[in-house]
PDB file of N, CA and C in Angstrom:
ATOM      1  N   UNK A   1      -3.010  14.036  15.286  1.00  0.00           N
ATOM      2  CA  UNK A   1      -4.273  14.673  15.017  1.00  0.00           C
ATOM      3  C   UNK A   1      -4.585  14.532  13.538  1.00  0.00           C
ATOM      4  N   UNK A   2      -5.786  14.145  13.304  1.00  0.00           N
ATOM      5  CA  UNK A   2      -5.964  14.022  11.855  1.00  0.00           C
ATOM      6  C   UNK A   2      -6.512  15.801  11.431  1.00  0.00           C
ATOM      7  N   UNK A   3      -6.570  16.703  11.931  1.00  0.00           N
ATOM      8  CA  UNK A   3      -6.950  17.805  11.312  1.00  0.00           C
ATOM      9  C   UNK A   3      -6.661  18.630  12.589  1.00  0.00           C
ATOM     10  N   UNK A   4      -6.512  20.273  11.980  1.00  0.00           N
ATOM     11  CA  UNK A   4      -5.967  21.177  12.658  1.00  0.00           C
ATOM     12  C   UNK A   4      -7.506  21.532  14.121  1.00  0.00           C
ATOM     13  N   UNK A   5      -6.746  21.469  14.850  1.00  0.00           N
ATOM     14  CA  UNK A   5      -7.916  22.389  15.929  1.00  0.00           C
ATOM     15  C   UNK A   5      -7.751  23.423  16.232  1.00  0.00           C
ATOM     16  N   UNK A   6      -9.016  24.116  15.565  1.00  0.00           N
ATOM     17  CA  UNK A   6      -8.812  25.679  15.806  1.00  0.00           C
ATOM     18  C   UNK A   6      -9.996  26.043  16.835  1.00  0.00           C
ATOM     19  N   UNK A   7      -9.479  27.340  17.450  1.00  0.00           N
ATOM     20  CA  UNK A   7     -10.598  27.910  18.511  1.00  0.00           C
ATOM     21  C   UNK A   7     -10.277  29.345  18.230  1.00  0.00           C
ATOM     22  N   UNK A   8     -11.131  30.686  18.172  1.00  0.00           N
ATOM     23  CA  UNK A   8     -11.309  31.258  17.374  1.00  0.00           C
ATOM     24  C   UNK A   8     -10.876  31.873  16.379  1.00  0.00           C
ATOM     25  N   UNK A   9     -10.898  30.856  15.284  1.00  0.00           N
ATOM     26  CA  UNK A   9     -10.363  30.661  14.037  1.00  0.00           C
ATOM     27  C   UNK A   9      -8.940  30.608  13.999  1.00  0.00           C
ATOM     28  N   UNK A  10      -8.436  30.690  15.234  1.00  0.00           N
ATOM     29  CA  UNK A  10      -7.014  30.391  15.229  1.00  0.00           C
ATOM     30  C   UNK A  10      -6.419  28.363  15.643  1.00  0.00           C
ATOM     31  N   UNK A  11      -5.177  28.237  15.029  1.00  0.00           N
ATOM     32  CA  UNK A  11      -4.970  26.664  15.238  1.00  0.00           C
ATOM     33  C   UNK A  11      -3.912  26.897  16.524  1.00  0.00           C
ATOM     34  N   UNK A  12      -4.832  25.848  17.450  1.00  0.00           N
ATOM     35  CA  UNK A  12      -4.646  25.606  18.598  1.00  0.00           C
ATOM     36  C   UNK A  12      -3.404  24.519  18.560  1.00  0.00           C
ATOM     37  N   UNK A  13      -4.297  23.195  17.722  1.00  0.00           N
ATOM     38  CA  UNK A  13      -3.598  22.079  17.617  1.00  0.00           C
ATOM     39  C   UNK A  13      -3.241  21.948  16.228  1.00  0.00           C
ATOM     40  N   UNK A  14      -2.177  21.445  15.603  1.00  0.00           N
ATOM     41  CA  UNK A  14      -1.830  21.507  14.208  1.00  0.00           C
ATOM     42  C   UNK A  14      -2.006  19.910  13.818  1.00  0.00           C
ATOM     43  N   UNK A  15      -2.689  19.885  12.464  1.00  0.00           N
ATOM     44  CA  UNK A  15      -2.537  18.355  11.789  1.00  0.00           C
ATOM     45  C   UNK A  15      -1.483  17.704  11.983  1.00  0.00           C
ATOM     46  N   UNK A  16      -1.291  16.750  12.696  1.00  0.00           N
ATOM     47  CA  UNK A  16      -0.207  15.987  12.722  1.00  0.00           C
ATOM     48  C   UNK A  16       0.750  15.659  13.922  1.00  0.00           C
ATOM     49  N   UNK A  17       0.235  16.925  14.954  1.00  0.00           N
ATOM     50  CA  UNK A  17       0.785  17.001  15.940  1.00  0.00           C
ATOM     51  C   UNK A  17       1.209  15.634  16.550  1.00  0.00           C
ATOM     52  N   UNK A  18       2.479  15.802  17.533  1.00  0.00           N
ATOM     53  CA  UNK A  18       2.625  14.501  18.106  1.00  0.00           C
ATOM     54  C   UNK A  18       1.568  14.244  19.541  1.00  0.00           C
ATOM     55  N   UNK A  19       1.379  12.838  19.660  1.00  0.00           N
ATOM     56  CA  UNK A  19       0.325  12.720  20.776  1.00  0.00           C
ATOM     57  C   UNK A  19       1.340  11.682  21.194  1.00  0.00           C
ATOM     58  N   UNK A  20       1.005  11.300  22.642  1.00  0.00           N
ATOM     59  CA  UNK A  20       1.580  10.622  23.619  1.00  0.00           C
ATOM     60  C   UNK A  20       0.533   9.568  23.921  1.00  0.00           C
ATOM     61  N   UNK A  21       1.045   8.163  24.111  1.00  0.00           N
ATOM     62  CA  UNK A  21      -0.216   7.217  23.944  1.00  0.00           C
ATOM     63  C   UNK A  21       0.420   5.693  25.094  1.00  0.00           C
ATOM     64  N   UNK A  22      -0.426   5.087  25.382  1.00  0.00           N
ATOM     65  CA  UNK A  22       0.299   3.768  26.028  1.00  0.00           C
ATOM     66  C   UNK A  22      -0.917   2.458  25.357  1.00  0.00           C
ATOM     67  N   UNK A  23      -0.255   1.728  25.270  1.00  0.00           N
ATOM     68  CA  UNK A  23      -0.796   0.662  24.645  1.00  0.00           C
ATOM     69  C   UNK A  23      -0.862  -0.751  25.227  1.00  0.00           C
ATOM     70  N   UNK A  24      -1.485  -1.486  25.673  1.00  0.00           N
ATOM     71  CA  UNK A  24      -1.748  -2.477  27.148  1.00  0.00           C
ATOM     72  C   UNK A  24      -2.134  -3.785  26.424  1.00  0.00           C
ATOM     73  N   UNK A  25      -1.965  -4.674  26.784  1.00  0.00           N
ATOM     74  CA  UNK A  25      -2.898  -6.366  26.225  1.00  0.00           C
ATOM     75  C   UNK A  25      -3.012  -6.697  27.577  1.00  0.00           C
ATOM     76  N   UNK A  26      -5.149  -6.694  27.302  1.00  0.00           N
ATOM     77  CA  UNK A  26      -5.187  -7.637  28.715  1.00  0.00           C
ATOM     78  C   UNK A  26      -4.812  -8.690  28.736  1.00  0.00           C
ATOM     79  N   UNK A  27      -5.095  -9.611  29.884  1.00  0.00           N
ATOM     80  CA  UNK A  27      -4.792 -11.094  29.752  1.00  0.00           C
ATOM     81  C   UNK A  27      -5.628 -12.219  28.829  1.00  0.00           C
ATOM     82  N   UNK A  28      -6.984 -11.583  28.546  1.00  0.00           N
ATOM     83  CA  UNK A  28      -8.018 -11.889  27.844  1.00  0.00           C
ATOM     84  C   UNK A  28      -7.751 -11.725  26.047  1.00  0.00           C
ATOM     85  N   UNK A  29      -6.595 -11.057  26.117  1.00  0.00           N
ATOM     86  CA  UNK A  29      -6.099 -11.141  24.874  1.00  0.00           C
ATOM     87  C   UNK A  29      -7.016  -9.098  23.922  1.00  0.00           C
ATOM     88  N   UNK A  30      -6.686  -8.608  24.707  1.00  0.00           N
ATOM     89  CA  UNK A  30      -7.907  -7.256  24.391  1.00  0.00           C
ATOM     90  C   UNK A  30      -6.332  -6.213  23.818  1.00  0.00           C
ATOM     91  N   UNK A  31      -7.129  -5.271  22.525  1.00  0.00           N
ATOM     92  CA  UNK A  31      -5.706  -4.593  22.953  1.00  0.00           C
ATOM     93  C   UNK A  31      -6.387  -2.873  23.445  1.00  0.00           C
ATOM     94  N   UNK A  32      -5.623  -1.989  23.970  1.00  0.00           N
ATOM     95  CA  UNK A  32      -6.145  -0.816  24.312  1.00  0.00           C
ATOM     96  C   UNK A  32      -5.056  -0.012  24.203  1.00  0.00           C
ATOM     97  N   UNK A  33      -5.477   1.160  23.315  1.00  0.00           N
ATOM     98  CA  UNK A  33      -4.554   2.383  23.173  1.00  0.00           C
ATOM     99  C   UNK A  33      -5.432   3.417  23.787  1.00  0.00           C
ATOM    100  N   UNK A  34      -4.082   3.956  24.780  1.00  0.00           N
ATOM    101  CA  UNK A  34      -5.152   5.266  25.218  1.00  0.00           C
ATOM    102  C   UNK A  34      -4.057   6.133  24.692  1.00  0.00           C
ATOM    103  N   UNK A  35      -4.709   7.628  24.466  1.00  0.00           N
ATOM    104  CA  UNK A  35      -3.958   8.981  24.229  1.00  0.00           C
ATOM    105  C   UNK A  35      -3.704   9.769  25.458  1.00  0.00           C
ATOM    106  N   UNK A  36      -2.720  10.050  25.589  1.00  0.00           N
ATOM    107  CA  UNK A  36      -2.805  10.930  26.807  1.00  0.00           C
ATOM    108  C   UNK A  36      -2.623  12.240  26.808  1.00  0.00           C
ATOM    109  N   UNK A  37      -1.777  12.437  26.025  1.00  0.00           N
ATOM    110  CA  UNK A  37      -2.028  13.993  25.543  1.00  0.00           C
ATOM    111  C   UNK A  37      -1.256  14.581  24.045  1.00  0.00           C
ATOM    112  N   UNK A  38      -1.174  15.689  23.399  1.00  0.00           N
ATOM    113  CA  UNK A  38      -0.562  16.073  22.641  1.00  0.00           C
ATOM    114  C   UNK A  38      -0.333  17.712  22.658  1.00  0.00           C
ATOM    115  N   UNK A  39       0.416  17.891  21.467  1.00  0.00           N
ATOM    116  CA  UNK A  39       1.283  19.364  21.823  1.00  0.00           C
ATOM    117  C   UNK A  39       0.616  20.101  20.913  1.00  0.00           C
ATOM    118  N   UNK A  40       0.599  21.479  21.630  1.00  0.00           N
ATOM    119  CA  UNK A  40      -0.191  22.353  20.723  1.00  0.00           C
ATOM    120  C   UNK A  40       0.721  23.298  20.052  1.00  0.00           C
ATOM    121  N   UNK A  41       0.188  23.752  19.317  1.00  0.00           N
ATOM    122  CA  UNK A  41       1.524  24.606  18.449  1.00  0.00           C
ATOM    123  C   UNK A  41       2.341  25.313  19.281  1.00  0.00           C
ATOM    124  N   UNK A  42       1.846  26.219  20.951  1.00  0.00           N
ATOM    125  CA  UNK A  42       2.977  26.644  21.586  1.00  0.00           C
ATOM    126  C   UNK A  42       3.723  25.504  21.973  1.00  0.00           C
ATOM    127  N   UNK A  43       3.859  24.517  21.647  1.00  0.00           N
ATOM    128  CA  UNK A  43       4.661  23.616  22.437  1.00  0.00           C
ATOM    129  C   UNK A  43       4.695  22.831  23.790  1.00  0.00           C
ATOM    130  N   UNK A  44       3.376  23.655  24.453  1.00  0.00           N
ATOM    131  CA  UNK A  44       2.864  22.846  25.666  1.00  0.00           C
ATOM    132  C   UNK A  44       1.886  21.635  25.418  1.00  0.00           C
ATOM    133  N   UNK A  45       2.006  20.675  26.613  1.00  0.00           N
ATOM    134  CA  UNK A  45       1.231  19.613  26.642  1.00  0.00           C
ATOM    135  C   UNK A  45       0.080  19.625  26.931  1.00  0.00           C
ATOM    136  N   UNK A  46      -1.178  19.312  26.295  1.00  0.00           N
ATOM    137  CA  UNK A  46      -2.629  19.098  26.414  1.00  0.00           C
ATOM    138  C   UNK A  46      -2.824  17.846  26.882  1.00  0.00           C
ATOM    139  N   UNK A  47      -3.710  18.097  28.412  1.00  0.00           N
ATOM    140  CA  UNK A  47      -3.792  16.512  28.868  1.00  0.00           C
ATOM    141  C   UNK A  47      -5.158  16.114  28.009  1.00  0.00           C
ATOM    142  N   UNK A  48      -5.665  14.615  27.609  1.00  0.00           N
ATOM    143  CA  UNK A  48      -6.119  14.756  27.021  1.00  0.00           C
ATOM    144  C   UNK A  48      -7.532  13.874  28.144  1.00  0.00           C
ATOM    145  N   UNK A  49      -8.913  13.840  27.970  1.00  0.00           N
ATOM    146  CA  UNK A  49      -9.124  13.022  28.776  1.00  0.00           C
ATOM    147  C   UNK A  49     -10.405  11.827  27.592  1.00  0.00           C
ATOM    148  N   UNK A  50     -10.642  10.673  28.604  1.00  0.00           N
ATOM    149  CA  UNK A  50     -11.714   9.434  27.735  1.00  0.00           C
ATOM    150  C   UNK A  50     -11.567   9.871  26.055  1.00  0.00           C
ATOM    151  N   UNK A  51     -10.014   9.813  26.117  1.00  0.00           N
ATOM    152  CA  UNK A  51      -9.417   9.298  24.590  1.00  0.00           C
ATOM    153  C   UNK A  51      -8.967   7.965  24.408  1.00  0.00           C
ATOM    154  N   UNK A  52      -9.812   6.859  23.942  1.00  0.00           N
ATOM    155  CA  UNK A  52      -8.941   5.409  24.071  1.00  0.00           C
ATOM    156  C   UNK A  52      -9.667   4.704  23.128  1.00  0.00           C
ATOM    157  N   UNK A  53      -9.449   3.305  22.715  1.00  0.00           N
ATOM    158  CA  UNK A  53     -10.215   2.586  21.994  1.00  0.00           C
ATOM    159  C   UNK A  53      -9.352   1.456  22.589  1.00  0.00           C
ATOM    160  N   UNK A  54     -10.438  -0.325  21.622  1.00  0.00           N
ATOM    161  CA  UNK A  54      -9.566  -1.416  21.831  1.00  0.00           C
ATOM    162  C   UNK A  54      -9.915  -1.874  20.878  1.00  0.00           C
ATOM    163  N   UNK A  55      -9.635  -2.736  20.952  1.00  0.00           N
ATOM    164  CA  UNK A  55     -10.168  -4.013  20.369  1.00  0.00           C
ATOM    165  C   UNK A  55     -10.549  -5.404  21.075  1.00  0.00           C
ATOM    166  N   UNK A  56     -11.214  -5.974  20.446  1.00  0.00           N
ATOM    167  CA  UNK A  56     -11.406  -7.529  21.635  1.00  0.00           C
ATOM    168  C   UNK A  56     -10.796  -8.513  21.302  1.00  0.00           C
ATOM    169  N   UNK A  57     -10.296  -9.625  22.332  1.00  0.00           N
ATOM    170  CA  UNK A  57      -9.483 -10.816  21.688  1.00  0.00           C
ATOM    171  C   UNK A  57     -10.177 -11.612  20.682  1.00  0.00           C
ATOM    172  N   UNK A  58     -12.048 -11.227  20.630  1.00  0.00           N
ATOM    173  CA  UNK A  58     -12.152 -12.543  19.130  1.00  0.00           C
ATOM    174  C   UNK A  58     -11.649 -11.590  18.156  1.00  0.00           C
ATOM    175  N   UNK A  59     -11.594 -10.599  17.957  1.00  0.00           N
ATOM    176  CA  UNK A  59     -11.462  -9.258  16.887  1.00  0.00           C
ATOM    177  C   UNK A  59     -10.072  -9.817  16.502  1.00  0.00           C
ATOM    178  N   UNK A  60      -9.238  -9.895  17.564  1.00  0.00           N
ATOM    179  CA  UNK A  60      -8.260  -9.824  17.651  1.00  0.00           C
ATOM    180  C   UNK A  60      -7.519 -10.710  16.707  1.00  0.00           C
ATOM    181  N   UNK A  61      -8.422 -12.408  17.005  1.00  0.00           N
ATOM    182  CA  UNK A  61      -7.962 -13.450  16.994  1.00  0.00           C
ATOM    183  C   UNK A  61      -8.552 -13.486  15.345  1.00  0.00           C
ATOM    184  N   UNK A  62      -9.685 -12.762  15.127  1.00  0.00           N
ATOM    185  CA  UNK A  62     -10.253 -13.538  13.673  1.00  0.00           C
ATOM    186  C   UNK A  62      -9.263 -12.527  12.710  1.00  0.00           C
ATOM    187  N   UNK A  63      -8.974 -11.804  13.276  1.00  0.00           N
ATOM    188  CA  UNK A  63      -8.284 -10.637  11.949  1.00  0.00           C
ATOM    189  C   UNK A  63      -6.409 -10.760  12.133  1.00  0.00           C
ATOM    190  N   UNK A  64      -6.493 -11.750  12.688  1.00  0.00           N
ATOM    191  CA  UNK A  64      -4.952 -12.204  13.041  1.00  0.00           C
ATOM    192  C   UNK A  64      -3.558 -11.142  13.681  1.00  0.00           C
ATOM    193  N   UNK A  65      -3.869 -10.865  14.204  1.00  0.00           N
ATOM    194  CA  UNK A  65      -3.590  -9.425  15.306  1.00  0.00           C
ATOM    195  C   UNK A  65      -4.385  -8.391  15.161  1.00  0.00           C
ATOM    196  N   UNK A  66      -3.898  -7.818  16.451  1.00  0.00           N
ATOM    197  CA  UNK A  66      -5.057  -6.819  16.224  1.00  0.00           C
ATOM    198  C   UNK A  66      -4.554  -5.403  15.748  1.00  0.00           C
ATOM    199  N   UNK A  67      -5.980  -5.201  14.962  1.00  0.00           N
ATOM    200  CA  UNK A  67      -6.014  -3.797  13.767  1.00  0.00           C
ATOM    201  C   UNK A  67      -6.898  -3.188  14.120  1.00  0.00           C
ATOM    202  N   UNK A  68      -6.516  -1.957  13.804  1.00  0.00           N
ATOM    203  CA  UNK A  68      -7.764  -0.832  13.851  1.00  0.00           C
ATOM    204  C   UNK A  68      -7.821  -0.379  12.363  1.00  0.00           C
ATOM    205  N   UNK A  69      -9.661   0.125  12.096  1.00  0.00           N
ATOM    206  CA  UNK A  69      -9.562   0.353  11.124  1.00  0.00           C
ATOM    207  C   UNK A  69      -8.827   1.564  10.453  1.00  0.00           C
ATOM    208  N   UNK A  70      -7.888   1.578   9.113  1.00  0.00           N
ATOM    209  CA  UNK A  70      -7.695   2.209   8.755  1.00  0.00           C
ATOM    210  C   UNK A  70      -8.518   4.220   8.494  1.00  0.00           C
ATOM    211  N   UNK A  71      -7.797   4.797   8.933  1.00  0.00           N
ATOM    212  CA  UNK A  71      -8.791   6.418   8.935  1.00  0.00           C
ATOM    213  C   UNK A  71      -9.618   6.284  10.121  1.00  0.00           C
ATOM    214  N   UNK A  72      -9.516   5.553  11.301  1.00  0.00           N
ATOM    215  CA  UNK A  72      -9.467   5.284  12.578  1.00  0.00           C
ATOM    216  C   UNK A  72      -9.808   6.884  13.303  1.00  0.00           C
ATOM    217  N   UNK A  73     -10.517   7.054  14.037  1.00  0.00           N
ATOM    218  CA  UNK A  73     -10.979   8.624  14.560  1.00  0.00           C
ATOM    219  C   UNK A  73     -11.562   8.177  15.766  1.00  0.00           C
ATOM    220  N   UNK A  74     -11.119   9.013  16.852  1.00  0.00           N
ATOM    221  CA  UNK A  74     -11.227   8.838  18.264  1.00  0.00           C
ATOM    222  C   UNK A  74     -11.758  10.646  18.840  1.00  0.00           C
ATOM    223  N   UNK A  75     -13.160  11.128  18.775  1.00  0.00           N
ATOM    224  CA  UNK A  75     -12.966  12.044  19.795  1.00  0.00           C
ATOM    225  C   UNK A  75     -12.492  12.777  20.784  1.00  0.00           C
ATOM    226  N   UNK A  76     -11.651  13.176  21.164  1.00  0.00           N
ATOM    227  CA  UNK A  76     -11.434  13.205  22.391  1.00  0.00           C
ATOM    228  C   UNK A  76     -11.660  14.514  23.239  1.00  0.00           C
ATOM    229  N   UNK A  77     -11.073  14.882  24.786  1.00  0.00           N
ATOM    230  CA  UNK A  77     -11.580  16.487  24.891  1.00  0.00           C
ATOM    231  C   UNK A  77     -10.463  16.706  25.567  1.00  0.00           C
ATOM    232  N   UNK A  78     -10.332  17.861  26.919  1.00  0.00           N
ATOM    233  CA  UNK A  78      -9.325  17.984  27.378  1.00  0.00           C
ATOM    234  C   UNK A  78      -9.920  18.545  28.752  1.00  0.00           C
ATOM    235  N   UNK A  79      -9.626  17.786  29.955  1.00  0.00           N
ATOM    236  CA  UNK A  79     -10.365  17.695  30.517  1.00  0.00           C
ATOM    237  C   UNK A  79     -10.340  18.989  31.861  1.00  0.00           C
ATOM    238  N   UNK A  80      -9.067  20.262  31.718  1.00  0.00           N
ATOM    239  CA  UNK A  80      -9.258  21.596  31.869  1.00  0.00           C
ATOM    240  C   UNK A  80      -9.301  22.528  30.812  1.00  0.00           C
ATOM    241  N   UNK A  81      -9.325  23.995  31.282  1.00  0.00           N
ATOM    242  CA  UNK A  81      -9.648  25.276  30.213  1.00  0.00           C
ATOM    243  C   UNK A  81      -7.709  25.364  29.809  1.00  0.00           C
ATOM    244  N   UNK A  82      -7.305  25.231  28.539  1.00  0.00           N
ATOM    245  CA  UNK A  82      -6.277  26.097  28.385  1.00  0.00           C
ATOM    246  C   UNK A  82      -5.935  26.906  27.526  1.00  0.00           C
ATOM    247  N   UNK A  83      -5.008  27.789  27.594  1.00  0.00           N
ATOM    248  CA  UNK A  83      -4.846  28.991  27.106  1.00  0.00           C
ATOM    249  C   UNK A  83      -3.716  28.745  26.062  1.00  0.00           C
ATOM    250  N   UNK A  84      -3.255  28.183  25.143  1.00  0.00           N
ATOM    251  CA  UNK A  84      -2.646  28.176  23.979  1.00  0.00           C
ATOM    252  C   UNK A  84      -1.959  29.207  23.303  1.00  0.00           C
ATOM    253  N   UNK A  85      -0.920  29.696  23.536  1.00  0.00           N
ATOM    254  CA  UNK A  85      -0.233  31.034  23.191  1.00  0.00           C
ATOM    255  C   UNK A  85      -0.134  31.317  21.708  1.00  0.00           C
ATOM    256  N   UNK A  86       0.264  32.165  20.990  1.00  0.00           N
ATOM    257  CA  UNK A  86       0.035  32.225  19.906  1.00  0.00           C
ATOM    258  C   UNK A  86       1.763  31.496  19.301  1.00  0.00           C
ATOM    259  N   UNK A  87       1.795  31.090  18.542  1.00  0.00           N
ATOM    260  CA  UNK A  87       3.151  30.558  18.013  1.00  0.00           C
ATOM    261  C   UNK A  87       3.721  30.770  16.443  1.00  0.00           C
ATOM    262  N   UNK A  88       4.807  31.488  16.179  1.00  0.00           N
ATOM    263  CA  UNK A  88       5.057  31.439  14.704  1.00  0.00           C
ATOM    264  C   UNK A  88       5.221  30.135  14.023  1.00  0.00           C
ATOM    265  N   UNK A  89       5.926  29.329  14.757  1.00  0.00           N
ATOM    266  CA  UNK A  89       6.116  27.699  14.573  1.00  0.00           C
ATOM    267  C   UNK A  89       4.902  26.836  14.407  1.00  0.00           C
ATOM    268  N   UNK A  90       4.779  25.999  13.345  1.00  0.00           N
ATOM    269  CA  UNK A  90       3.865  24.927  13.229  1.00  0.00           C
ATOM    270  C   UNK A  90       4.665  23.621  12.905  1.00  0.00           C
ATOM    271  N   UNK A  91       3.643  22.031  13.046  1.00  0.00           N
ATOM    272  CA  UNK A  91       4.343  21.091  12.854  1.00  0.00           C
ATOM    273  C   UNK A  91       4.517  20.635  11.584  1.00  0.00           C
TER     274      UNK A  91
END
């Protein structure tokens, strides 16, 4: 996470948190990282949902593997309601 997510005024998700991700090359030469979820300060998993990006194989091919841009930011949401316990622990 590039910054803390808070919901009312409390941090849900902490800067830095770890996220869970899979990373694919089509055959077309494409690359795609999706997120699938990450941990919120109680320590439970947030599924995450239409968190992904790619790149394309000319992208790919003119910038000599493929890169994303640096400071790179992906929206994402979560695609039920959850309840985030309060936690003394941060990451």
């Amino acid at each position: 996470m590039a910054e803390d997510v808070k919901v009312n005024d409390e941090v849900a998700i902490a800067k830095n948190a770890p996220v869970t991700g899979t990373v694919t090359i089509s055959k077309r030469g494409e690359l795609r990282v999706e997120m699938v979820d990450v941990t919120a300060v109680d320590g439970s998993r947030l599924k995450l949902a239409d968190c992904w990006s790619f790149t394309t194989a000319a992208q790919n091919q003119k910038s000599r593997g493929a890169m994303f841009v640096k400071g790179f930011r992906k929206n994402c949401y979560t695609p039920e309601k959850y309840i985030v316990k309060k936690s003394a622990g941060k990451f």
